[in-house]
PDB file of N, CA and C in Angstrom:
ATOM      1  N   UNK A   1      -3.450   5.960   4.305  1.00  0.00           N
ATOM      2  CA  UNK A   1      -3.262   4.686   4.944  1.00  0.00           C
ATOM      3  C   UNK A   1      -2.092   3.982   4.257  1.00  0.00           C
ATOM      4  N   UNK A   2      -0.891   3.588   4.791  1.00  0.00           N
ATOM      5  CA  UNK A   2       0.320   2.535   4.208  1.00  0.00           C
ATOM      6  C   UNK A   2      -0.289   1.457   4.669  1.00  0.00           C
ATOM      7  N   UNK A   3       0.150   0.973   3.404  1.00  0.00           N
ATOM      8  CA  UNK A   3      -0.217  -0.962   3.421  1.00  0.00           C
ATOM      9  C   UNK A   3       1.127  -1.634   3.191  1.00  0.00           C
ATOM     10  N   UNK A   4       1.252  -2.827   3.202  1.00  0.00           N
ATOM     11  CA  UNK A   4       1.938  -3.971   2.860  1.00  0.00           C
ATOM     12  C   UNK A   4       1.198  -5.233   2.143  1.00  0.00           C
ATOM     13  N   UNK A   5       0.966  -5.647   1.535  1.00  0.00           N
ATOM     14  CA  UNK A   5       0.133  -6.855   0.649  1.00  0.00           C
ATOM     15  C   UNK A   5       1.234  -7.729   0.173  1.00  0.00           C
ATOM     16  N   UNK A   6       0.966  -8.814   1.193  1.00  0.00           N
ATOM     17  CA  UNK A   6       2.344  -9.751   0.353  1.00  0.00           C
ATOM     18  C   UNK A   6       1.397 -11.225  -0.175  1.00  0.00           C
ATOM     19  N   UNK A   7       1.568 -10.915  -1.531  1.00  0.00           N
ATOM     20  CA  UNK A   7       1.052 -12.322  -2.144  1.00  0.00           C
ATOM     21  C   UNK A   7       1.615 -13.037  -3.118  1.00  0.00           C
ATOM     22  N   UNK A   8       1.000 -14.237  -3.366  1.00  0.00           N
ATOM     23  CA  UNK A   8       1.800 -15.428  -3.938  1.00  0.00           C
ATOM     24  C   UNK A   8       2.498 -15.302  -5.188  1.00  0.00           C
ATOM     25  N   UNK A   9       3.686 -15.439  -5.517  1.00  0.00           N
ATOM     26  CA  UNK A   9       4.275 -15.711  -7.156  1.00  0.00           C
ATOM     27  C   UNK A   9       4.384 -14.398  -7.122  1.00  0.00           C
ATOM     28  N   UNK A  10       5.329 -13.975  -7.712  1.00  0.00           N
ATOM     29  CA  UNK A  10       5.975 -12.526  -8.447  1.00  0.00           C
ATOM     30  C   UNK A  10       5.724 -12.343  -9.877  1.00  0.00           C
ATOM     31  N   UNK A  11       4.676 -11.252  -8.975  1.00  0.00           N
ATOM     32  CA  UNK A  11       3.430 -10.483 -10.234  1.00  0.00           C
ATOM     33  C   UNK A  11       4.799  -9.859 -11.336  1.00  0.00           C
ATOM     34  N   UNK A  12       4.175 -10.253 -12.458  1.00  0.00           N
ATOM     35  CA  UNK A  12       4.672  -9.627 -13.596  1.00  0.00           C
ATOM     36  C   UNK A  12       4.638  -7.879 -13.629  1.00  0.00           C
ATOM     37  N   UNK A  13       5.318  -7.387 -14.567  1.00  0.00           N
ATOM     38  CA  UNK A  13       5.720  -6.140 -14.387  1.00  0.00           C
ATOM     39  C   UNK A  13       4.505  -5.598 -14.650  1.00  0.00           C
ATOM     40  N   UNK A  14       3.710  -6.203 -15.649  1.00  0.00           N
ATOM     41  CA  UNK A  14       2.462  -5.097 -16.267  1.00  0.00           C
ATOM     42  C   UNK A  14       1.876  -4.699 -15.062  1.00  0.00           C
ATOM     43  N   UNK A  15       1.725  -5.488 -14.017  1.00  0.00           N
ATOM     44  CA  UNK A  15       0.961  -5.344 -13.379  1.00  0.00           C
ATOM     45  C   UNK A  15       1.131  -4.082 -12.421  1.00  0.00           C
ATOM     46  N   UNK A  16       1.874  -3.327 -12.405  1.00  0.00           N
ATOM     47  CA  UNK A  16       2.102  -2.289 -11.908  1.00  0.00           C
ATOM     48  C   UNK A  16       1.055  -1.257 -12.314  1.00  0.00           C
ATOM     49  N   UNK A  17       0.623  -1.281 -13.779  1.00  0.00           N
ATOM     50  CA  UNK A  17      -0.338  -0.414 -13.924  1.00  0.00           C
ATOM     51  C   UNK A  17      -1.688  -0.640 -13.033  1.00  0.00           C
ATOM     52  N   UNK A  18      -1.862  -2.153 -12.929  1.00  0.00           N
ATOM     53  CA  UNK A  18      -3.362  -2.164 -12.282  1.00  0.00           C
ATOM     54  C   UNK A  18      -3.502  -1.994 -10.801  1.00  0.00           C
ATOM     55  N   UNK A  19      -1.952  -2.017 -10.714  1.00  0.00           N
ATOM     56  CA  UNK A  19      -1.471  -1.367  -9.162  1.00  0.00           C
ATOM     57  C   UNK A  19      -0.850  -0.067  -8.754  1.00  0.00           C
ATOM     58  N   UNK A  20      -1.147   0.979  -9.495  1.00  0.00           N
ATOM     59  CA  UNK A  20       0.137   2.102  -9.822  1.00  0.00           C
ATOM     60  C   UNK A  20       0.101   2.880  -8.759  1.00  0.00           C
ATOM     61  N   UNK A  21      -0.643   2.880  -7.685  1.00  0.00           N
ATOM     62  CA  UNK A  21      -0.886   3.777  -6.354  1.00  0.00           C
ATOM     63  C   UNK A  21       0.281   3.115  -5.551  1.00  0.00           C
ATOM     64  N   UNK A  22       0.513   1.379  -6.113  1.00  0.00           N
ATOM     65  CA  UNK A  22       1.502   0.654  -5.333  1.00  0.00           C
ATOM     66  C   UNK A  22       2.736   0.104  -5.461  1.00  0.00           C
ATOM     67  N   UNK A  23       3.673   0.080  -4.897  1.00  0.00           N
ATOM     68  CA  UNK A  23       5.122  -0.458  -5.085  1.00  0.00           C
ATOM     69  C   UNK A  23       5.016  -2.044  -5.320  1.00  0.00           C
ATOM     70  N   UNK A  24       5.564  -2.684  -6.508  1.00  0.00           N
ATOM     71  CA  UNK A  24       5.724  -4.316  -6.048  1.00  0.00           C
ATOM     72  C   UNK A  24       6.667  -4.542  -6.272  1.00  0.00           C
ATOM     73  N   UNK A  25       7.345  -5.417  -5.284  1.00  0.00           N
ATOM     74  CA  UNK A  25       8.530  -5.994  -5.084  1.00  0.00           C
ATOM     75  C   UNK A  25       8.465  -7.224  -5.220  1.00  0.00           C
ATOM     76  N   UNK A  26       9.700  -7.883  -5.739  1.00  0.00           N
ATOM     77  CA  UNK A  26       9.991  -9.363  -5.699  1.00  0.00           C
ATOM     78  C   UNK A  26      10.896  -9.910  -4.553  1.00  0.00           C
ATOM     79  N   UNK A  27       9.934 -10.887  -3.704  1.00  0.00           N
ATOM     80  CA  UNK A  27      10.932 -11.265  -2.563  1.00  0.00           C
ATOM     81  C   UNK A  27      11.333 -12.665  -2.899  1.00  0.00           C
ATOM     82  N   UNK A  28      12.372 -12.570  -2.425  1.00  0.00           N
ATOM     83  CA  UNK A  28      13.318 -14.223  -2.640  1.00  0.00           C
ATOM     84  C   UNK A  28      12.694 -15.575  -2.434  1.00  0.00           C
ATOM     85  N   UNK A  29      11.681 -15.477  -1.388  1.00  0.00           N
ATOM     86  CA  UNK A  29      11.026 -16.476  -1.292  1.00  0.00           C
ATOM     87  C   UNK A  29       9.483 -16.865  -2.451  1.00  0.00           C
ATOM     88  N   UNK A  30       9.562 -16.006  -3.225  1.00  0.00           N
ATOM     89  CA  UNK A  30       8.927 -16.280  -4.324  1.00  0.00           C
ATOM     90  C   UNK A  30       7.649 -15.521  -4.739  1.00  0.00           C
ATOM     91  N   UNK A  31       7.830 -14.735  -3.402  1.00  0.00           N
ATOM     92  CA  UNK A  31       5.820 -13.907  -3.239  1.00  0.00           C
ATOM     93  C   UNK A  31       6.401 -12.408  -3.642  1.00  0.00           C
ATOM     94  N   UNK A  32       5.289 -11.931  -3.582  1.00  0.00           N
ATOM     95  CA  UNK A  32       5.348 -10.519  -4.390  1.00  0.00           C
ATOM     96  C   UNK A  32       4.929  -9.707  -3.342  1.00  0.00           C
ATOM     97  N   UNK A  33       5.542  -8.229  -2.781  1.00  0.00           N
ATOM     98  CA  UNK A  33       5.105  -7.269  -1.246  1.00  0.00           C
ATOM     99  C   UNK A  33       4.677  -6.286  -2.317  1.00  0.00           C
ATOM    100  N   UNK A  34       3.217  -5.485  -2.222  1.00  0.00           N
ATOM    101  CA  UNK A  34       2.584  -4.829  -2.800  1.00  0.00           C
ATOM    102  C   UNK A  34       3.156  -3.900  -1.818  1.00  0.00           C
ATOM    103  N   UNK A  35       3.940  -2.802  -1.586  1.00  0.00           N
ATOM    104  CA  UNK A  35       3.322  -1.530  -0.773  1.00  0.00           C
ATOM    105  C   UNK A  35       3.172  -0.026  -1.133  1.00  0.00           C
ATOM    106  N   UNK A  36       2.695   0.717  -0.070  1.00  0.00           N
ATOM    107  CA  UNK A  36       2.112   1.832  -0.894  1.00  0.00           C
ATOM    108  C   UNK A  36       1.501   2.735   0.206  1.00  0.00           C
ATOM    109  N   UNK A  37       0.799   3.875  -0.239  1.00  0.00           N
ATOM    110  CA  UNK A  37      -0.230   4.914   0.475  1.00  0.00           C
ATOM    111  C   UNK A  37      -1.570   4.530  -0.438  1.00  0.00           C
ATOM    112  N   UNK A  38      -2.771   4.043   0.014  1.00  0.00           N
ATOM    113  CA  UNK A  38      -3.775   4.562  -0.183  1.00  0.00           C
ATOM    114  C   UNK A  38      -4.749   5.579   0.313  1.00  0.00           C
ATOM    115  N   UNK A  39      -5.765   5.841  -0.716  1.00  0.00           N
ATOM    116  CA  UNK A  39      -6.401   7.302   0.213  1.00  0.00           C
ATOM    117  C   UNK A  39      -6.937   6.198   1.178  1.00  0.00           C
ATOM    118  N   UNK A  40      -8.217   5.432   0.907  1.00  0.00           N
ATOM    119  CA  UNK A  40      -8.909   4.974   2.380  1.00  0.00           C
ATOM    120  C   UNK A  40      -9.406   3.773   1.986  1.00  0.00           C
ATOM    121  N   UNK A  41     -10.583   3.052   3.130  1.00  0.00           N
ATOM    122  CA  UNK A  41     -10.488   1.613   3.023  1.00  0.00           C
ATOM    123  C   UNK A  41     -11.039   1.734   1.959  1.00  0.00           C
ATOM    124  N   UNK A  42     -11.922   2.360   0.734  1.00  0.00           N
ATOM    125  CA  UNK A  42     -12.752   1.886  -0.197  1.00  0.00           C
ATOM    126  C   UNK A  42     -11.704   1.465  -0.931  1.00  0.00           C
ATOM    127  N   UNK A  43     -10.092   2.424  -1.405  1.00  0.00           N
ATOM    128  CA  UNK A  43      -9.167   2.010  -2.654  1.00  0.00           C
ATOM    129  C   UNK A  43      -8.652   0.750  -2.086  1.00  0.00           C
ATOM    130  N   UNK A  44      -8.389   0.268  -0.641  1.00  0.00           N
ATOM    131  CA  UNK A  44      -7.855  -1.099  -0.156  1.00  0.00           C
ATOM    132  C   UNK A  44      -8.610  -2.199  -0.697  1.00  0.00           C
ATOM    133  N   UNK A  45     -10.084  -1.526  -0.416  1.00  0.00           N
ATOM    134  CA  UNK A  45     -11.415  -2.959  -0.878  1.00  0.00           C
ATOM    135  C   UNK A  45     -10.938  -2.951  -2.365  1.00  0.00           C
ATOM    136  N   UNK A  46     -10.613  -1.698  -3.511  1.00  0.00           N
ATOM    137  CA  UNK A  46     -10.489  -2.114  -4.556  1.00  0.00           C
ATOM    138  C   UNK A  46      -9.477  -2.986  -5.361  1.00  0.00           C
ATOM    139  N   UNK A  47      -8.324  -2.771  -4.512  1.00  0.00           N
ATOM    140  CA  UNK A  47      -6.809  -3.632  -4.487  1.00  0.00           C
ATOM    141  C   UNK A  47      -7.127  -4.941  -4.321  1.00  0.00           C
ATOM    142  N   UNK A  48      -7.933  -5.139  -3.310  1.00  0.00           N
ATOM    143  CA  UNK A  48      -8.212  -6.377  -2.654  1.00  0.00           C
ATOM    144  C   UNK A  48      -9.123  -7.141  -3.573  1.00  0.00           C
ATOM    145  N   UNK A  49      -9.894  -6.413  -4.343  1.00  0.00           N
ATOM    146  CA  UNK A  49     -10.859  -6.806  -5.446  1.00  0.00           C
ATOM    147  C   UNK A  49      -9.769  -7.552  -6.454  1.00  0.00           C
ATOM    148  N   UNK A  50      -8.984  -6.833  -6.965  1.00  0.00           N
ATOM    149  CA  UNK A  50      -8.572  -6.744  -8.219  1.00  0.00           C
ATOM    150  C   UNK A  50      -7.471  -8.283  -8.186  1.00  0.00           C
ATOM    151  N   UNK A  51      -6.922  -8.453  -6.528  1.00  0.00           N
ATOM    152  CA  UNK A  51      -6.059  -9.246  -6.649  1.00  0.00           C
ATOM    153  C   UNK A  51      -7.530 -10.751  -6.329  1.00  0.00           C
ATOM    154  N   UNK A  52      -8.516 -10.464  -6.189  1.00  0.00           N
ATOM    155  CA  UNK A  52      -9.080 -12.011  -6.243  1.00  0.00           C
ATOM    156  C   UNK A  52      -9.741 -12.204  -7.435  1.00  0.00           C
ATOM    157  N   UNK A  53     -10.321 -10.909  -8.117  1.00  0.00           N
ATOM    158  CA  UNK A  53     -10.701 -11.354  -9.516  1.00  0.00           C
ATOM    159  C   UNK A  53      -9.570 -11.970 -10.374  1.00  0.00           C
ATOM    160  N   UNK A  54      -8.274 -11.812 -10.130  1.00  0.00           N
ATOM    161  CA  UNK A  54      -7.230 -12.550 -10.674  1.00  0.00           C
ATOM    162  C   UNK A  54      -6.997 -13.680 -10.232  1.00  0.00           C
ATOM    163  N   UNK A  55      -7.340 -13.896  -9.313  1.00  0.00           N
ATOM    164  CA  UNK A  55      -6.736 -15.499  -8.559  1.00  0.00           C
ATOM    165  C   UNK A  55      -5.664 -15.434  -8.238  1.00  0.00           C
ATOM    166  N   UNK A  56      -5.353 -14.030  -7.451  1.00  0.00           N
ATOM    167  CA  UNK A  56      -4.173 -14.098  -6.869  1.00  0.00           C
ATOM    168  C   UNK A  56      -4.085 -14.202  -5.539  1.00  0.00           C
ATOM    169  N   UNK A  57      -3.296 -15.134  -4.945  1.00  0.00           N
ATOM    170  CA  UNK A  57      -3.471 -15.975  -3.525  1.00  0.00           C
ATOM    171  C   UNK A  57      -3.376 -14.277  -2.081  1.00  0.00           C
ATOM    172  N   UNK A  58      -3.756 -14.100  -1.828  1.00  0.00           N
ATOM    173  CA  UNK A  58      -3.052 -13.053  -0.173  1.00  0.00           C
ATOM    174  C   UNK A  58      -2.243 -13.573   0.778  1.00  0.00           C
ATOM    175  N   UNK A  59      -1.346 -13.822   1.223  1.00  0.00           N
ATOM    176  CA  UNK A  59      -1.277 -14.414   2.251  1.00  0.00           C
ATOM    177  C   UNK A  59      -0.795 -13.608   3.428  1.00  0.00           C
ATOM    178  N   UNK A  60      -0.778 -12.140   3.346  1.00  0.00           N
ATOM    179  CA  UNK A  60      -0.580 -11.207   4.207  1.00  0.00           C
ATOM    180  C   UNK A  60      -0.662  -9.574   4.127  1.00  0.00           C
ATOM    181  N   UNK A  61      -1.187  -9.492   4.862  1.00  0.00           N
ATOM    182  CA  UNK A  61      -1.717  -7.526   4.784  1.00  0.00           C
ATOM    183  C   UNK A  61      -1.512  -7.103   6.017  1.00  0.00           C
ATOM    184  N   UNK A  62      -0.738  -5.793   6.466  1.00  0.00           N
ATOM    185  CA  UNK A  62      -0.369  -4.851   7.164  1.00  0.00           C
ATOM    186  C   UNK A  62      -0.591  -3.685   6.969  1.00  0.00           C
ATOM    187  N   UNK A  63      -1.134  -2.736   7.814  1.00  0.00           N
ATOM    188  CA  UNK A  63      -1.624  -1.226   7.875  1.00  0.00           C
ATOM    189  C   UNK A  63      -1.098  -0.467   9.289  1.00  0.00           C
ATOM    190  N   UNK A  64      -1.177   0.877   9.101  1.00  0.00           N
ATOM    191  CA  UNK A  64      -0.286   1.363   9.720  1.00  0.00           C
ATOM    192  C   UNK A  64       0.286   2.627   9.260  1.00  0.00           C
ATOM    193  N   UNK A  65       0.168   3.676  10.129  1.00  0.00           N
ATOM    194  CA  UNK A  65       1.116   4.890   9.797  1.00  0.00           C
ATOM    195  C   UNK A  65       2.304   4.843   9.492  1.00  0.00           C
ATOM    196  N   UNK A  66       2.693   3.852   9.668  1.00  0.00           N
ATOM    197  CA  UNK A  66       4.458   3.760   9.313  1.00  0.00           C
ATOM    198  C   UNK A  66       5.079   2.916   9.017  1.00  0.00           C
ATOM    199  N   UNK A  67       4.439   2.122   7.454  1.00  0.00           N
ATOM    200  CA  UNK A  67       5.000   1.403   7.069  1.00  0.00           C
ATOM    201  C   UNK A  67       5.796   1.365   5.915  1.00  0.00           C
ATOM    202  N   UNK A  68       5.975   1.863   5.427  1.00  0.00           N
ATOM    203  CA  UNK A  68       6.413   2.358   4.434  1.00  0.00           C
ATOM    204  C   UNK A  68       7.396   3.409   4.216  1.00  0.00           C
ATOM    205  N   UNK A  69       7.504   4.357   5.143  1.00  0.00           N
ATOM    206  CA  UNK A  69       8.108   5.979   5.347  1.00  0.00           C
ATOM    207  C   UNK A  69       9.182   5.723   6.023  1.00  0.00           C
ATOM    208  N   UNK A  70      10.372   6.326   5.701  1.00  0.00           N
ATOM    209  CA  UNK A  70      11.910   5.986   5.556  1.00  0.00           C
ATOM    210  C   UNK A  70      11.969   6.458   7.102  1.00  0.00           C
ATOM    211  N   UNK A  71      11.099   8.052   7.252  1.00  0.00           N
ATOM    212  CA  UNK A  71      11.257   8.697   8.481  1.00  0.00           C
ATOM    213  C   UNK A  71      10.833   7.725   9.704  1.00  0.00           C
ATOM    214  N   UNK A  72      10.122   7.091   9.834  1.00  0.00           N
ATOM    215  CA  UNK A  72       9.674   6.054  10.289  1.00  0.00           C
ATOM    216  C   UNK A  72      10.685   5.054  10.888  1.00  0.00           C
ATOM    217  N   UNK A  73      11.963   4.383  10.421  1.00  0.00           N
ATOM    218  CA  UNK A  73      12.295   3.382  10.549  1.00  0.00           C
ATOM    219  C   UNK A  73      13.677   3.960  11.698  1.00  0.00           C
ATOM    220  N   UNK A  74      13.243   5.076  11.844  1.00  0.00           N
ATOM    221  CA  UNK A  74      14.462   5.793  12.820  1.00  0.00           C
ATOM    222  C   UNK A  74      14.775   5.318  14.285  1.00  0.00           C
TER     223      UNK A  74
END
């Protein structure tokens, strides 16, 4: 499953480890785009865990075969 997770403030670098299945990017407008392949919805529920036990805001999620994949954007 490709995701997109775009949430608030641009997560610090460590945080890549507690995200390492996922890409994070810093966007200009100040929020952070998580993306990535997970295997299935349980590792999404766990992403999704990890960013509210932090108090980190969501303010957008996208799924989809082809979000992420270069082949895709053809």
């Amino acid at each position: 499953m490709q995701v997109q997770i775009n949430v608030k403030g641009h997560l610090a670098l460590f945080w890549q480890e507690w995200f390492e299945e996922l890409q994070i990017t810093h966007l200009e407008d100040g929020t952070s785009l998580l993306t990535g392949s997970l295997q299935d919805q349980a590792a999404l529920y766990g992403v999704l865990w990890k960013l509210r036990e932090q108090g980190i805001a969501l303010l957008a999620f996208k799924s989809g075969p082809c979000l992420t994949h270069v082949s895709c954007l053809g």
